[in-house]
Protein backbone atom coordinates (compact mmCIF):
# COMPACT_ATOMS: atom_id res chain seq x y z
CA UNK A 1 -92.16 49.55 -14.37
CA UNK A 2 -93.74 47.55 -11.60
CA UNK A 3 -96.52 44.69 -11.34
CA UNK A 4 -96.57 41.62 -13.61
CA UNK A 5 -95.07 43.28 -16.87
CA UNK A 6 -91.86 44.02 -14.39
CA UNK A 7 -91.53 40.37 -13.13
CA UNK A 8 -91.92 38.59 -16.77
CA UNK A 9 -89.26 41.46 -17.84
CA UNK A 10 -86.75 40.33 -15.42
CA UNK A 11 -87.73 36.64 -15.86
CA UNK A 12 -86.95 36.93 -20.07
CA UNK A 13 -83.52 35.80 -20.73
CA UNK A 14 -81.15 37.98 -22.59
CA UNK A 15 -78.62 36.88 -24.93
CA UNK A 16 -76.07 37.59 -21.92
CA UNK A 17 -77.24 35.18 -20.13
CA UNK A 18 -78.33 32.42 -22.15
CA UNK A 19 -75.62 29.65 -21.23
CA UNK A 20 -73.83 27.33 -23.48
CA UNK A 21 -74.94 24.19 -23.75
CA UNK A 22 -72.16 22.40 -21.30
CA UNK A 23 -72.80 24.71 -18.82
CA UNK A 24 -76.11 22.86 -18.69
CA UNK A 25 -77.44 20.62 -16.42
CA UNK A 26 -78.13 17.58 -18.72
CA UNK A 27 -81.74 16.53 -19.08
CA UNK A 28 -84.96 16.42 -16.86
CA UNK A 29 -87.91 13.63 -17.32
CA UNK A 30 -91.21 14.78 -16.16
CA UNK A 31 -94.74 12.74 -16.81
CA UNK A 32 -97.88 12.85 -15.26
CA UNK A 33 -97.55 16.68 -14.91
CA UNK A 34 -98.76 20.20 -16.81
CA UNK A 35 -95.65 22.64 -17.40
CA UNK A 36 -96.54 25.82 -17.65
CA UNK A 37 -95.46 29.24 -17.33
CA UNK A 38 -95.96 31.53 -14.18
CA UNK A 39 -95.07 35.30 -13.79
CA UNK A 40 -91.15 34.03 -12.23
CA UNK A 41 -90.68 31.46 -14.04
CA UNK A 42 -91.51 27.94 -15.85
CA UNK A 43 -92.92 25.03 -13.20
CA UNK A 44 -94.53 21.45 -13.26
CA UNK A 45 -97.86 21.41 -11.62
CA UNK A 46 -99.92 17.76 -10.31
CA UNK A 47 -103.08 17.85 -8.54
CA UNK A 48 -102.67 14.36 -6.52
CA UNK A 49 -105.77 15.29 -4.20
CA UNK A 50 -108.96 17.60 -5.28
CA UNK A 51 -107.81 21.25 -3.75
CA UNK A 52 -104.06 20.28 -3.29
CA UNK A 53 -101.71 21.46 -6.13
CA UNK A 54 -97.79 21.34 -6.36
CA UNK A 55 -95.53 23.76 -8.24
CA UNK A 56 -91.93 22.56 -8.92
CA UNK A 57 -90.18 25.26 -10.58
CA UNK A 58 -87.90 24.54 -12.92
CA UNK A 59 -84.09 25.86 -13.91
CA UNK A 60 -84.83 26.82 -17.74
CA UNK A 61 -81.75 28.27 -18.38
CA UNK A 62 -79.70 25.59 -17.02
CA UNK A 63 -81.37 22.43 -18.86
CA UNK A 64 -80.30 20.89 -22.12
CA UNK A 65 -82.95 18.92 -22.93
CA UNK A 66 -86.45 18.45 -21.18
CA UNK A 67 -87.95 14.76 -21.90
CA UNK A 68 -92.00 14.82 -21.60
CA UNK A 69 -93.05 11.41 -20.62
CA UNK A 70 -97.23 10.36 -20.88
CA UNK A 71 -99.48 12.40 -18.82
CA UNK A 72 -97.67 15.27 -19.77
CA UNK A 73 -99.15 18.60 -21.38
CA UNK A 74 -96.72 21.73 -21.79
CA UNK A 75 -98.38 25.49 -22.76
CA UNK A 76 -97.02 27.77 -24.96
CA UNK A 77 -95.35 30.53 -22.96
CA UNK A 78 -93.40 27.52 -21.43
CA UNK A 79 -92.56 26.21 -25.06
CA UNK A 80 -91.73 29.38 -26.25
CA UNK A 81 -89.53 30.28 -22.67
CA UNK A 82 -87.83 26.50 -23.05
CA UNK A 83 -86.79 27.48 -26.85
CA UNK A 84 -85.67 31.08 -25.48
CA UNK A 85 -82.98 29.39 -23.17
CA UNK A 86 -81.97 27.25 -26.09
CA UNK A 87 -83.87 23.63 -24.44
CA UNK A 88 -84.74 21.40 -26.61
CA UNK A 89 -87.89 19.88 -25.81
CA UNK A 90 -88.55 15.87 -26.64
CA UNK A 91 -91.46 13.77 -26.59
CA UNK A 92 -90.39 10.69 -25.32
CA UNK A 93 -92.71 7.19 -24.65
CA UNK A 94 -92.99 5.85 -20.15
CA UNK A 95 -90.12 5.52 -18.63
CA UNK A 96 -88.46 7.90 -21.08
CA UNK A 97 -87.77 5.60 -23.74
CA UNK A 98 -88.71 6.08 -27.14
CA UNK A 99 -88.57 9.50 -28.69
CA UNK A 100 -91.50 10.44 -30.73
CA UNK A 101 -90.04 13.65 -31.69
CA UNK A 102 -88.43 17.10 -30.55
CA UNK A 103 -88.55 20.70 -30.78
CA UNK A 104 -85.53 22.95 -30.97
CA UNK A 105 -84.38 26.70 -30.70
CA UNK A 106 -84.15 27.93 -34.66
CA UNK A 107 -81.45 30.95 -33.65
CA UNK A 108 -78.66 28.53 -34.46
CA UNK A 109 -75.69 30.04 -36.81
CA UNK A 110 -75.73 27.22 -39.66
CA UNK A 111 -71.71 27.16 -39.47
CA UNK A 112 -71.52 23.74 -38.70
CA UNK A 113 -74.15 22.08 -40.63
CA UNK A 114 -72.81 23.59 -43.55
CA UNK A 115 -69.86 21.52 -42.55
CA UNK A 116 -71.81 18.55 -42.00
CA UNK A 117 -73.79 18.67 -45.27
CA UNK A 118 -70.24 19.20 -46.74
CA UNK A 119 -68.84 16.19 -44.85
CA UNK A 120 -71.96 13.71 -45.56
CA UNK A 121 -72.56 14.41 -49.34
CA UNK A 122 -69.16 13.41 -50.41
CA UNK A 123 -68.52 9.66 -49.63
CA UNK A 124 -64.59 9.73 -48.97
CA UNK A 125 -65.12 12.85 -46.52
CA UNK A 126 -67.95 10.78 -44.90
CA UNK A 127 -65.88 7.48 -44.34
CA UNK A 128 -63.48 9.53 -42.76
CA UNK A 129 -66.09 11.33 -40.52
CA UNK A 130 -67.44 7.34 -39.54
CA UNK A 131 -63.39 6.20 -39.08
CA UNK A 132 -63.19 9.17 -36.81
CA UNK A 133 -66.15 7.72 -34.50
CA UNK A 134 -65.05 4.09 -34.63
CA UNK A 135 -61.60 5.63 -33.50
CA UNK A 136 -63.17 7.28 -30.95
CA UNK A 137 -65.51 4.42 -29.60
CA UNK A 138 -62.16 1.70 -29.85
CA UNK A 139 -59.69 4.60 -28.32
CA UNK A 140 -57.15 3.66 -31.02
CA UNK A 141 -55.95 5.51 -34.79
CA UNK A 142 -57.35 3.26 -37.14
CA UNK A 143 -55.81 3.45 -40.69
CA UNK A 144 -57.39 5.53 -43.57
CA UNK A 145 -58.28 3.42 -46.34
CA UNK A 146 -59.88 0.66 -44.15
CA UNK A 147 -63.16 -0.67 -44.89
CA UNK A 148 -66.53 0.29 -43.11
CA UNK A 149 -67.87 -3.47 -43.11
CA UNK A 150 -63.99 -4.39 -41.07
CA UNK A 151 -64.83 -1.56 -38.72
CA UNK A 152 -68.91 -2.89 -38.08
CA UNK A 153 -67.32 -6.31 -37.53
CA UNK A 154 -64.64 -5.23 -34.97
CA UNK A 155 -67.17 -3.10 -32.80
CA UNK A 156 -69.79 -6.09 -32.95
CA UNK A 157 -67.00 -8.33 -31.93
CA UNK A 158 -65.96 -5.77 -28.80
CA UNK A 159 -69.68 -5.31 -27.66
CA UNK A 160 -70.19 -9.02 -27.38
CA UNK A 161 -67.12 -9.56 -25.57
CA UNK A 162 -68.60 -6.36 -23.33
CA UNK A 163 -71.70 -7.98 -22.76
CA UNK A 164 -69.91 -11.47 -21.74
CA UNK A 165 -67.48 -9.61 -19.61
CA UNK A 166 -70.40 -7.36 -17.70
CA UNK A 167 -72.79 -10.49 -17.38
CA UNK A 168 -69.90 -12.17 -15.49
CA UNK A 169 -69.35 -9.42 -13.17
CA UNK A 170 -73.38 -9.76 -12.10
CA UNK A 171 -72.46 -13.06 -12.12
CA UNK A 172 -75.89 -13.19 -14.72
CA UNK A 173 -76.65 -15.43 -17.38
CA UNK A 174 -75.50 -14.76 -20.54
CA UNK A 175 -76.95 -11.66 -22.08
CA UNK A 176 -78.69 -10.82 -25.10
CA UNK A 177 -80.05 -7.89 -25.66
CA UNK A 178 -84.38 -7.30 -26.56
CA UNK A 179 -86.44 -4.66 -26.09
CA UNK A 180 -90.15 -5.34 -26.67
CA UNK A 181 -92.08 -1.46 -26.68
CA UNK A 182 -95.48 -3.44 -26.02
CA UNK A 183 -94.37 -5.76 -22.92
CA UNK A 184 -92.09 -3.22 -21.29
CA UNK A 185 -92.79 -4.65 -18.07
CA UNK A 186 -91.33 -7.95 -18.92
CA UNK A 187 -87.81 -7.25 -19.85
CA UNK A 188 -85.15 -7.85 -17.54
CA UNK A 189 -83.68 -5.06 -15.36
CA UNK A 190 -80.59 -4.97 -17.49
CA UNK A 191 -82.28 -4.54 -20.78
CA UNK A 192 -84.76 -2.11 -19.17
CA UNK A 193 -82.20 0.07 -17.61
CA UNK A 194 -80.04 -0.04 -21.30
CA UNK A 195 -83.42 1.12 -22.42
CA UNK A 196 -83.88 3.90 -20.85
CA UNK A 197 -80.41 5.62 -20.17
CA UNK A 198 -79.93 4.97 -23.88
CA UNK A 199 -83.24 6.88 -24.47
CA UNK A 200 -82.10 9.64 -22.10
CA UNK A 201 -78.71 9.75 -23.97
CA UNK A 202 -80.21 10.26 -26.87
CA UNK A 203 -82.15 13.57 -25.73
CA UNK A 204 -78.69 14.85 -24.39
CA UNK A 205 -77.13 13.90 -28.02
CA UNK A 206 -80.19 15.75 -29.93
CA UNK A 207 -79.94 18.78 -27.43
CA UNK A 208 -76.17 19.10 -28.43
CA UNK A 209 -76.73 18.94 -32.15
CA UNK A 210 -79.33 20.80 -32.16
CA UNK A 211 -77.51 23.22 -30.61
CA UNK A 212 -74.55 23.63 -32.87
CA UNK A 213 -77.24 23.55 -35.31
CA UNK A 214 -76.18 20.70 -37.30
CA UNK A 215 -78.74 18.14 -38.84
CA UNK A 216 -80.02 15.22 -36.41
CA UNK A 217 -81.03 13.29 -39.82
CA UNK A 218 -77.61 12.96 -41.54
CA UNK A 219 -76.01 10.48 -39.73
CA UNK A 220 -72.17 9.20 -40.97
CA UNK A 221 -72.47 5.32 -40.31
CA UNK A 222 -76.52 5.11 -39.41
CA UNK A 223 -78.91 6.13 -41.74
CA UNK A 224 -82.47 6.45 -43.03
CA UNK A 225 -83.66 8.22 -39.95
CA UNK A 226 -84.48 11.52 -38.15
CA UNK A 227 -82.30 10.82 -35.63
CA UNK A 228 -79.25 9.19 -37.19
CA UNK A 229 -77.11 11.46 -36.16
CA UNK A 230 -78.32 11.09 -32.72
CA UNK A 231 -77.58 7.66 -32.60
CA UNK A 232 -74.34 7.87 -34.20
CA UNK A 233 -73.47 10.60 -31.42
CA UNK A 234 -74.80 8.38 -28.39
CA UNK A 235 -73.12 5.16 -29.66
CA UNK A 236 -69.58 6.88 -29.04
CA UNK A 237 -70.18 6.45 -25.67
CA UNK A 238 -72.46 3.44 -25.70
CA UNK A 239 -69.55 1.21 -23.68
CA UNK A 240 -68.14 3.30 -21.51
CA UNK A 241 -70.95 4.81 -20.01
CA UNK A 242 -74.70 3.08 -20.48
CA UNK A 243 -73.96 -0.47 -20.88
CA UNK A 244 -71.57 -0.80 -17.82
CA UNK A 245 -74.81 1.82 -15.88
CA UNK A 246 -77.56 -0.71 -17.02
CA UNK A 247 -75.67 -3.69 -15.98
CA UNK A 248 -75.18 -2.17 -12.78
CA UNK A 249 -78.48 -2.46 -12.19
CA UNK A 250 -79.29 -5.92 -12.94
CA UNK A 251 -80.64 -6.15 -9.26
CA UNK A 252 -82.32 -2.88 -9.15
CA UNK A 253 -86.20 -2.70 -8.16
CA UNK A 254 -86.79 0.07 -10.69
CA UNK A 255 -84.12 0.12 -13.10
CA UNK A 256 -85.74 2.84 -15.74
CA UNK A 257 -85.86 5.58 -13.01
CA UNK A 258 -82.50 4.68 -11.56
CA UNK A 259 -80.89 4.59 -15.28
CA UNK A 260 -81.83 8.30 -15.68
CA UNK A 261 -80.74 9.44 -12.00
CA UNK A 262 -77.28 7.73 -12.61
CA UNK A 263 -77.01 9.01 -15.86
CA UNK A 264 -77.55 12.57 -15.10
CA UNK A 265 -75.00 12.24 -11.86
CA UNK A 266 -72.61 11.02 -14.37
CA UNK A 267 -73.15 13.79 -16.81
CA UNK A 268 -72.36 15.93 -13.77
CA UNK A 269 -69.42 14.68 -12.50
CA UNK A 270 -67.58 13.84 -15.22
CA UNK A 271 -68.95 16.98 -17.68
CA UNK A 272 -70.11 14.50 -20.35
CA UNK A 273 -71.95 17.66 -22.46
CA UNK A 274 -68.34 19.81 -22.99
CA UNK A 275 -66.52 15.92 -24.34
CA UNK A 276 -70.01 15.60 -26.58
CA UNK A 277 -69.57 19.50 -27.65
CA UNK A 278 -65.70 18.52 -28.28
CA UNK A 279 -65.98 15.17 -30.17
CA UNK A 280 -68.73 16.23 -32.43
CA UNK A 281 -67.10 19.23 -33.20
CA UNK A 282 -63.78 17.42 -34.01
CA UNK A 283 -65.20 14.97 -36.01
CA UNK A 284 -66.69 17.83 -38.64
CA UNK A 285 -63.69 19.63 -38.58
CA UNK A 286 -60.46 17.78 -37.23
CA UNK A 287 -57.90 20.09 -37.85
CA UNK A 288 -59.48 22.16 -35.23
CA UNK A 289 -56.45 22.96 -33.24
CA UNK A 290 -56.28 20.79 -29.63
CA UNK A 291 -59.60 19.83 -29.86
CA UNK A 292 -60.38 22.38 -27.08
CA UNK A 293 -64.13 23.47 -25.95
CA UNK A 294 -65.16 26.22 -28.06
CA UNK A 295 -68.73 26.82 -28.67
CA UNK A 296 -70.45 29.48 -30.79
CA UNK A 297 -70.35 32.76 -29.38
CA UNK A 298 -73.73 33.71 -29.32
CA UNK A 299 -74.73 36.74 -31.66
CA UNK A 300 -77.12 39.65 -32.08
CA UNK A 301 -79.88 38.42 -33.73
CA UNK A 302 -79.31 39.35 -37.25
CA UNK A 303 -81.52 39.48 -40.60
CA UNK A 304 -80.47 35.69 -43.23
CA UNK A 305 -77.98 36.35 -45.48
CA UNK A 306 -78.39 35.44 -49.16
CA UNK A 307 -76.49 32.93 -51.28
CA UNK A 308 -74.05 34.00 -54.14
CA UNK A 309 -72.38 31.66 -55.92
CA UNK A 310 -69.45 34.20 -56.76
CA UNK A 311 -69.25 36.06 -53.70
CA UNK A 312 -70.74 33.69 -51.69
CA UNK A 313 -72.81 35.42 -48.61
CA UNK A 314 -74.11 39.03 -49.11
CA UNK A 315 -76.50 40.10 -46.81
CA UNK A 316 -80.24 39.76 -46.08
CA UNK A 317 -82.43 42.80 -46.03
CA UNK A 318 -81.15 44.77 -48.27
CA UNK A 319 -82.83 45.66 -51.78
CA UNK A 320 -80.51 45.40 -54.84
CA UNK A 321 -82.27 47.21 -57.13
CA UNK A 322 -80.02 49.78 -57.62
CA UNK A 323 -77.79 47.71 -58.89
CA UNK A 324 -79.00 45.67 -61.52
CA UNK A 325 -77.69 46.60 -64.88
């Protein structure tokens, strides 16, 4: 085989090489750009001058989550090579704020949403799944049995005194926190740069769901939303990582843009997507032993089983005919 049918062979992904999700490279914002899909690969193309056009390729298979910003248009063979690598694709509002919405692979085993449906639907097992992330966003045990409205009331107490304690570092006045969608360009670098790391966070949070295939819409302590589990997820991390990053650049010329580049340079460093693989997992299913990194082992893609309520999965594609009495 030779020509253009042998170059979009070798450029399809097999289920060898599609990575795990931590092995990925965090997130990419593009606007103003078309994505599209060449005979090598997947690249962002802008025209700034009449006969001058740039192609940036891009590293599919090592991205968690692409954000498209306005001015963006992606075509299908890019869609459908994104969702191949397991990308999750969001539409997100300038600067990368907002998320509109988000596409995801559908080859996800639905192990661990069954354990999340589990979890949410029965309110004792869903306290404990919300005392689990309070523990985790105080780093201390917190004992069973104690109420959600104590728990709200010590983490609003803790992010004040966060807020006070970061605004005297900038040596800023005190800070409150606003975020007006339709007078972006009037916030304050802090707020602006809280905006849109928190926006960027939670594209990395929906990418990791998504990929354990779990529900982004049934969240444990938000709820009513899409994305409630995405905000539950990126809150865990909310004070250690994006408030201290946006206060950090409460002198910054263009905080939105320098939100995301930190971010992602964090996410590098300190491998921020394995901890998010790790925590989520443990908070579904805590008796996991050692909390260690263990993603699903990608499998041949197989035919849906069917639901028994004696036997409980029998599988798919098979006629049982014979056997009816």
């Amino acid at each position: 085989m030779s020509g253009p049918d042998a170059r979009r062979k070798l450029a399809s992904p097999t289920l060898a090489m599609l990575p795990r999700v931590s092995d990925g490279l965090a997130f990419l914002y593009i606007d103003i750009a078309r994505v599209e899909q060449t005979e090598t690969g997947v690249c962002a193309v802008i025209e700034p001058e009449e006969d001058r056009v740039y192609r940036t390729y891009l590293p599919t298979a090592s991205l968690a989550c692409v954000l498209l910003g306005p001015g963006t248009s992606i075509t299908q063979r890019a869609l459908s090579t994104f969702m191949r690598h397991g990308t999750s694709v969001i539409a997100v509002g300038s600067g990368g704020v907002r998320c509109y919405g988000a596409l995801q692979p559908t080859d996800r085993t639905t192990d661990w949403l069954e354990r999340q449906v589990k979890a949410w639907s029965d309110p004792a097992a869903r306290l404990d799944v919300a005392r689990r992330m309070y523990e985790l966003r105080f780093g201390e045990d917190i004992a069973p049995g104690t109420p959600l409205e104590s728990m709200r009331g010590t983490e609003g107490q803790r992010m004040k005194a966060l807020y006070r304690a970061m605004a005297q570092r900038q040596k800023l006045r005190p800070f409150k926190r606003s975020y007006d969608p339709l007078d972006w360009s009037a916030q304050d670098p802090v707020n602006v740069a809280l905006s849109a790391a928190s926006s960027a966070f939670y594209g990395i949070a929906h990418a990791v769901i998504s990929h354990l295939g779990c529900s982004p819409a049934l969240g444990f302590i938000h709820t009513g939303k899409q994305h409630s589990l995405v905000y539950d997820i990126a809150d865990l991390y909310k004070a250690e990582v994006t408030v201290p990053l946006a206060f950090s650049l409460a002198h910054s010329g263009n905080p939105d843009a320098e939100a995301r580049r930190r971010l992602r340079e964090d996410f590098r460093l300190y491998r921020r997507l394995p901890q998010i693989v790790r925590d989520l997992q443990w908070l579904l299913d805590p008796e996991r032993p050692d909390r260690e990194e263990r993603e699903e082992e990608e499998e041949p893609v197989q035919l849906v089983d069917l639901w028994d309520p004696e036997l409980g999965s029998v599988r798919g594609g098979t006629n049982y005919g014979d056997e009816v009495t």
